[in-house]
PDB file of N, CA and C in Angstrom:
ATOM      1  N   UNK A   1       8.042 -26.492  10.433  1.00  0.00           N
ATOM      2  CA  UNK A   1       7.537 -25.830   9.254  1.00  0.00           C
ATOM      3  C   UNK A   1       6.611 -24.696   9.697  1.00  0.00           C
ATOM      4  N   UNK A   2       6.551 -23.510   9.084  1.00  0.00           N
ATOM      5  CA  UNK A   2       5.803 -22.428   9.539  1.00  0.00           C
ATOM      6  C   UNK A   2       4.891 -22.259   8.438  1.00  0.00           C
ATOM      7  N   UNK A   3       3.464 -22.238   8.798  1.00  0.00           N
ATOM      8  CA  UNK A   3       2.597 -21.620   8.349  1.00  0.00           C
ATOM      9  C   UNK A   3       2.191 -20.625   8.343  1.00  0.00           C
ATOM     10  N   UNK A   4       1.529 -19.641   7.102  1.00  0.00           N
ATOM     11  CA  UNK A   4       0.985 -18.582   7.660  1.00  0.00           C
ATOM     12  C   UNK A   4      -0.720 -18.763   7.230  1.00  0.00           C
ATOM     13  N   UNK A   5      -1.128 -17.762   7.342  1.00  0.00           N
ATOM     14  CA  UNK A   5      -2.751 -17.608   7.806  1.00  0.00           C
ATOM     15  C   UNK A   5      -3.195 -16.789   5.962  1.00  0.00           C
ATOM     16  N   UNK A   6      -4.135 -17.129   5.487  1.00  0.00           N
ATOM     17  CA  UNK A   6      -4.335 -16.248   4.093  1.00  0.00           C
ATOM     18  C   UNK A   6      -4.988 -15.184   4.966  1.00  0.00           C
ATOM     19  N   UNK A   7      -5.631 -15.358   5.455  1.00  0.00           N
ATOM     20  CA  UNK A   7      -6.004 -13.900   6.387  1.00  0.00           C
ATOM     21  C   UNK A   7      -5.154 -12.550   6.847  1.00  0.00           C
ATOM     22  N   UNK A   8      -3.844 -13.056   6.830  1.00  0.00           N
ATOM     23  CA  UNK A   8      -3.014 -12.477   7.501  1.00  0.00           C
ATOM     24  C   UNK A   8      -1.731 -11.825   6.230  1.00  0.00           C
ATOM     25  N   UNK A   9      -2.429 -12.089   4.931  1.00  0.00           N
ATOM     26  CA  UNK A   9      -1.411 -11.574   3.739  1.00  0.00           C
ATOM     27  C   UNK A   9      -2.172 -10.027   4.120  1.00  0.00           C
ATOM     28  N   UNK A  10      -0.978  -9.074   3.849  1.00  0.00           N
ATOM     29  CA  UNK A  10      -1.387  -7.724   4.213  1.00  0.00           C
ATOM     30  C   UNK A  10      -1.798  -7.297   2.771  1.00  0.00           C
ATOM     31  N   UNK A  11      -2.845  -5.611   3.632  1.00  0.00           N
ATOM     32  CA  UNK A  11      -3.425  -5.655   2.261  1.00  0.00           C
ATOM     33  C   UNK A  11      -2.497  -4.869   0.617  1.00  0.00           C
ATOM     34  N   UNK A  12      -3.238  -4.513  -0.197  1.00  0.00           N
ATOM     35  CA  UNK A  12      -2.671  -3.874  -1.235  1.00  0.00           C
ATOM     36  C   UNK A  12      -1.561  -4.940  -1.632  1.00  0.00           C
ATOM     37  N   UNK A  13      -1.496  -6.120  -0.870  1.00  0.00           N
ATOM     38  CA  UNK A  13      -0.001  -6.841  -1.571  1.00  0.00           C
ATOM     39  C   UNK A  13      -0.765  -7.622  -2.830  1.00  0.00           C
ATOM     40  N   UNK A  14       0.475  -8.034  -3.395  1.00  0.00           N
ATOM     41  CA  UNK A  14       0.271  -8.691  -4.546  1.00  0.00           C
ATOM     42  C   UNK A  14       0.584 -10.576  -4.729  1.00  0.00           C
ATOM     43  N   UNK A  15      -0.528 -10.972  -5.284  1.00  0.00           N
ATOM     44  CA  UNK A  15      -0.815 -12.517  -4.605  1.00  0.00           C
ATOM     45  C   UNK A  15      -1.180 -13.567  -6.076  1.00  0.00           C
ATOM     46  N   UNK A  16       0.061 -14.512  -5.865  1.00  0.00           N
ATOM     47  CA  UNK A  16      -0.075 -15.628  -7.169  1.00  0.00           C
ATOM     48  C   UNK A  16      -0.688 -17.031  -6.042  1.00  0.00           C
ATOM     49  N   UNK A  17      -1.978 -17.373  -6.275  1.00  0.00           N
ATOM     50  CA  UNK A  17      -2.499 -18.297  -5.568  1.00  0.00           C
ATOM     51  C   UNK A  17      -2.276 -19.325  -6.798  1.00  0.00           C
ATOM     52  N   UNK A  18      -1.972 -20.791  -5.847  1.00  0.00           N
ATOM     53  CA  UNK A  18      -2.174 -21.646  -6.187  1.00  0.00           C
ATOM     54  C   UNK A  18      -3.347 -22.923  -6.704  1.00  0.00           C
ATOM     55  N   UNK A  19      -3.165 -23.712  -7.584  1.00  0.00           N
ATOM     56  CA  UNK A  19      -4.559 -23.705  -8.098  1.00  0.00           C
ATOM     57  C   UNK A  19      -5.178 -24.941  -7.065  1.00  0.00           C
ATOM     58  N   UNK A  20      -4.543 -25.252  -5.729  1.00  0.00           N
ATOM     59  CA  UNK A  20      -5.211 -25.958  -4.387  1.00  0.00           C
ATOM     60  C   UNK A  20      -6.380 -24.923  -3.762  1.00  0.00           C
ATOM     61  N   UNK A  21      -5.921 -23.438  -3.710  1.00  0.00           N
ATOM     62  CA  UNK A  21      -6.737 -23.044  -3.470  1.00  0.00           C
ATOM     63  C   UNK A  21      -7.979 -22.653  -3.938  1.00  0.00           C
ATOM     64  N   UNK A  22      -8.008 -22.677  -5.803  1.00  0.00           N
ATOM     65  CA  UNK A  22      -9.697 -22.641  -5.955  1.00  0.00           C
ATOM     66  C   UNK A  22     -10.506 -23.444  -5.669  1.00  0.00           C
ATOM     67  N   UNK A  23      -9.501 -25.319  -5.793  1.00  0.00           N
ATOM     68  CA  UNK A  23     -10.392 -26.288  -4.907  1.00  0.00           C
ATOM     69  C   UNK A  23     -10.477 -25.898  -4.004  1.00  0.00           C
ATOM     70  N   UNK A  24      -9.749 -25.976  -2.843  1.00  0.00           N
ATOM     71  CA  UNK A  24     -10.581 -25.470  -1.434  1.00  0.00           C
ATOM     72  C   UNK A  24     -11.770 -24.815  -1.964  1.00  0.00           C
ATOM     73  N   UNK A  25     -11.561 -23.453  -2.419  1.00  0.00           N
ATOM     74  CA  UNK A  25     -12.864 -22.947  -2.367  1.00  0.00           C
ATOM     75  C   UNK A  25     -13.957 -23.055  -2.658  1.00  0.00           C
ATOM     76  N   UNK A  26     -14.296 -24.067  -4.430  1.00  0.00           N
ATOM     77  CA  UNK A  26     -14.577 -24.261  -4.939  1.00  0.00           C
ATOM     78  C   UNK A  26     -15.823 -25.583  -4.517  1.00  0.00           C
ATOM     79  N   UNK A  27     -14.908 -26.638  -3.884  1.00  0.00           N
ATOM     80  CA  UNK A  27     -15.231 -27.977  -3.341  1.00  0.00           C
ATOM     81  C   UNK A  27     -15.747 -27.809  -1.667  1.00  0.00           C
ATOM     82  N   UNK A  28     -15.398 -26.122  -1.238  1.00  0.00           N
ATOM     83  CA  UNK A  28     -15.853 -25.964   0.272  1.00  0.00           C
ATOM     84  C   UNK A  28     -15.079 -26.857   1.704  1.00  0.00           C
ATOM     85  N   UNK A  29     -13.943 -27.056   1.089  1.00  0.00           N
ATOM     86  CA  UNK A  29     -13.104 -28.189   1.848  1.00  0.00           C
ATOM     87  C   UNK A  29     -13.316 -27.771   3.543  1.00  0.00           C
ATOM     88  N   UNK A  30     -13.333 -28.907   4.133  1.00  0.00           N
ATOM     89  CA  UNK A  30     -13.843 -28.296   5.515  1.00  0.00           C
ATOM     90  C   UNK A  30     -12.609 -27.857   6.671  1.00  0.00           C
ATOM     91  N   UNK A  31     -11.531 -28.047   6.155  1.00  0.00           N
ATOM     92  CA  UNK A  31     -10.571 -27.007   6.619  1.00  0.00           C
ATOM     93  C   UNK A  31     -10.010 -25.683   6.077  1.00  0.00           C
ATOM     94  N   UNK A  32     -10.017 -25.812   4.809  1.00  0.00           N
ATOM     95  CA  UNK A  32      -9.399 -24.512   4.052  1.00  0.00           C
ATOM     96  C   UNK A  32      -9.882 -23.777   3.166  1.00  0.00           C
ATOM     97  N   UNK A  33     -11.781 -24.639   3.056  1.00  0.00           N
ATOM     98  CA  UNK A  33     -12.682 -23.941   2.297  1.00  0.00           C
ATOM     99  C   UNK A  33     -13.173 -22.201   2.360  1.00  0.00           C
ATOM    100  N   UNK A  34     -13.274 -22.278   3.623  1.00  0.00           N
ATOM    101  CA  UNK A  34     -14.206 -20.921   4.081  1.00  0.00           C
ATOM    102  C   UNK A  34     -12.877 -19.586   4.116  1.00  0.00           C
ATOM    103  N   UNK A  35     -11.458 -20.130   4.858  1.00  0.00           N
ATOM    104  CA  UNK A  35     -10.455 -19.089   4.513  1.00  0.00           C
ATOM    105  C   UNK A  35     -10.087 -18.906   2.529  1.00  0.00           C
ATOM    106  N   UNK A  36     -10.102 -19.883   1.726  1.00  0.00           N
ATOM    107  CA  UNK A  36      -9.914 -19.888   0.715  1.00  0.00           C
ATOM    108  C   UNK A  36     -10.856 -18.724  -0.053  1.00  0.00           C
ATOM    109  N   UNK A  37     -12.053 -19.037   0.060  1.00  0.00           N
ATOM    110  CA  UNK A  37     -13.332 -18.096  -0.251  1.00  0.00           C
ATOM    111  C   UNK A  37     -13.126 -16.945   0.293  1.00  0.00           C
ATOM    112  N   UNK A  38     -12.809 -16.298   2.025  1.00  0.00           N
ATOM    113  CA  UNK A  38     -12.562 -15.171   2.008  1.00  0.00           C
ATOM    114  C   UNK A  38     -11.356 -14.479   1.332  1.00  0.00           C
ATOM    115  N   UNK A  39     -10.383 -15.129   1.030  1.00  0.00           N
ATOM    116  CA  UNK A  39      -9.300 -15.036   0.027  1.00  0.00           C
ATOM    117  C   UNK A  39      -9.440 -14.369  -1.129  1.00  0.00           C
ATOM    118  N   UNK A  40     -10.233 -15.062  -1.872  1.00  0.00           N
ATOM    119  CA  UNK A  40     -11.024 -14.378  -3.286  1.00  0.00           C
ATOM    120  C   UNK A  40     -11.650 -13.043  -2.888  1.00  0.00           C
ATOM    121  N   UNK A  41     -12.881 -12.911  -1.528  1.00  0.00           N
ATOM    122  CA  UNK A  41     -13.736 -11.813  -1.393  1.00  0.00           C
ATOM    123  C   UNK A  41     -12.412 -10.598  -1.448  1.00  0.00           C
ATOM    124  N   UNK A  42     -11.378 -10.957  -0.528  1.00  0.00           N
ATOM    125  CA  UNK A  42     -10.519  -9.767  -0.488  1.00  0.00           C
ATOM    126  C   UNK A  42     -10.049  -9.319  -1.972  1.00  0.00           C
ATOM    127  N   UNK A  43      -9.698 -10.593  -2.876  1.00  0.00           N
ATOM    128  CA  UNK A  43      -9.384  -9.450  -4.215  1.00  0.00           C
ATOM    129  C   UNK A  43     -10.748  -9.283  -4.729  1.00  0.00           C
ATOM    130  N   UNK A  44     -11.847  -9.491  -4.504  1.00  0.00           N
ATOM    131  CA  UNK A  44     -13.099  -8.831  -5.291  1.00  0.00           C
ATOM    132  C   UNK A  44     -13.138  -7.962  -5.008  1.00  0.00           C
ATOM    133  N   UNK A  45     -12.958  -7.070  -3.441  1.00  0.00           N
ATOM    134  CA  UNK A  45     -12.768  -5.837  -3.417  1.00  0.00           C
ATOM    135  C   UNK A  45     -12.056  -4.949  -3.293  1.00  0.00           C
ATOM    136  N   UNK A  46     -10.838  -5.655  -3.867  1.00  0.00           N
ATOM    137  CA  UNK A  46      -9.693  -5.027  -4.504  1.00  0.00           C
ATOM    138  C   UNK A  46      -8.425  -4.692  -3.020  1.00  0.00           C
ATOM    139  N   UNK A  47      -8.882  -5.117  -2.115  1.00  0.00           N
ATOM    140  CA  UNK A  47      -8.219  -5.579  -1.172  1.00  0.00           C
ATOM    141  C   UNK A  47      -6.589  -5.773  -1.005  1.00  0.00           C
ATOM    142  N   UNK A  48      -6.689  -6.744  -1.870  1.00  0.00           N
ATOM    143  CA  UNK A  48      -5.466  -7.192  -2.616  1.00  0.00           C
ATOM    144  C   UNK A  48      -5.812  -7.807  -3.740  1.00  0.00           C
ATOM    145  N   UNK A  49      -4.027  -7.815  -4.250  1.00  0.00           N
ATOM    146  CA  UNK A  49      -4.191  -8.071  -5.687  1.00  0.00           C
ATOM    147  C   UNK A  49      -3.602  -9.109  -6.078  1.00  0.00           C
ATOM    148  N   UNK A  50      -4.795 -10.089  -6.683  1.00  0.00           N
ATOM    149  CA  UNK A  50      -4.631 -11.541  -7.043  1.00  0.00           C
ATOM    150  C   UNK A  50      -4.713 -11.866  -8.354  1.00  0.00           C
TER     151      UNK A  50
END
């Protein structure tokens, strides 16, 4: 199975997140919390579009 990295979605793309990831972010999960959260920062600054 291949994973990819949320870090690694390029930018300006366009992004339907799943609702695992506001928990992660939300709950600070200690594997997928801190990438989840930078996830969001990228569409706060419009980065990409979520």
């Amino acid at each position: 199975m291949n994973f990819y990295k949320l870090s690694s979605i390029p930018s300006n793309a366009k992004v339907l997140f799943d609702t695992n990831i506001f928990v992660y972010s939300a709950l600070d999960h200690p594997g997928y919390g801190e990438s989840c959260t930078q996830a969001f920062q990228r569409v706060e600054s419009n980065e990409i579009k979520g």
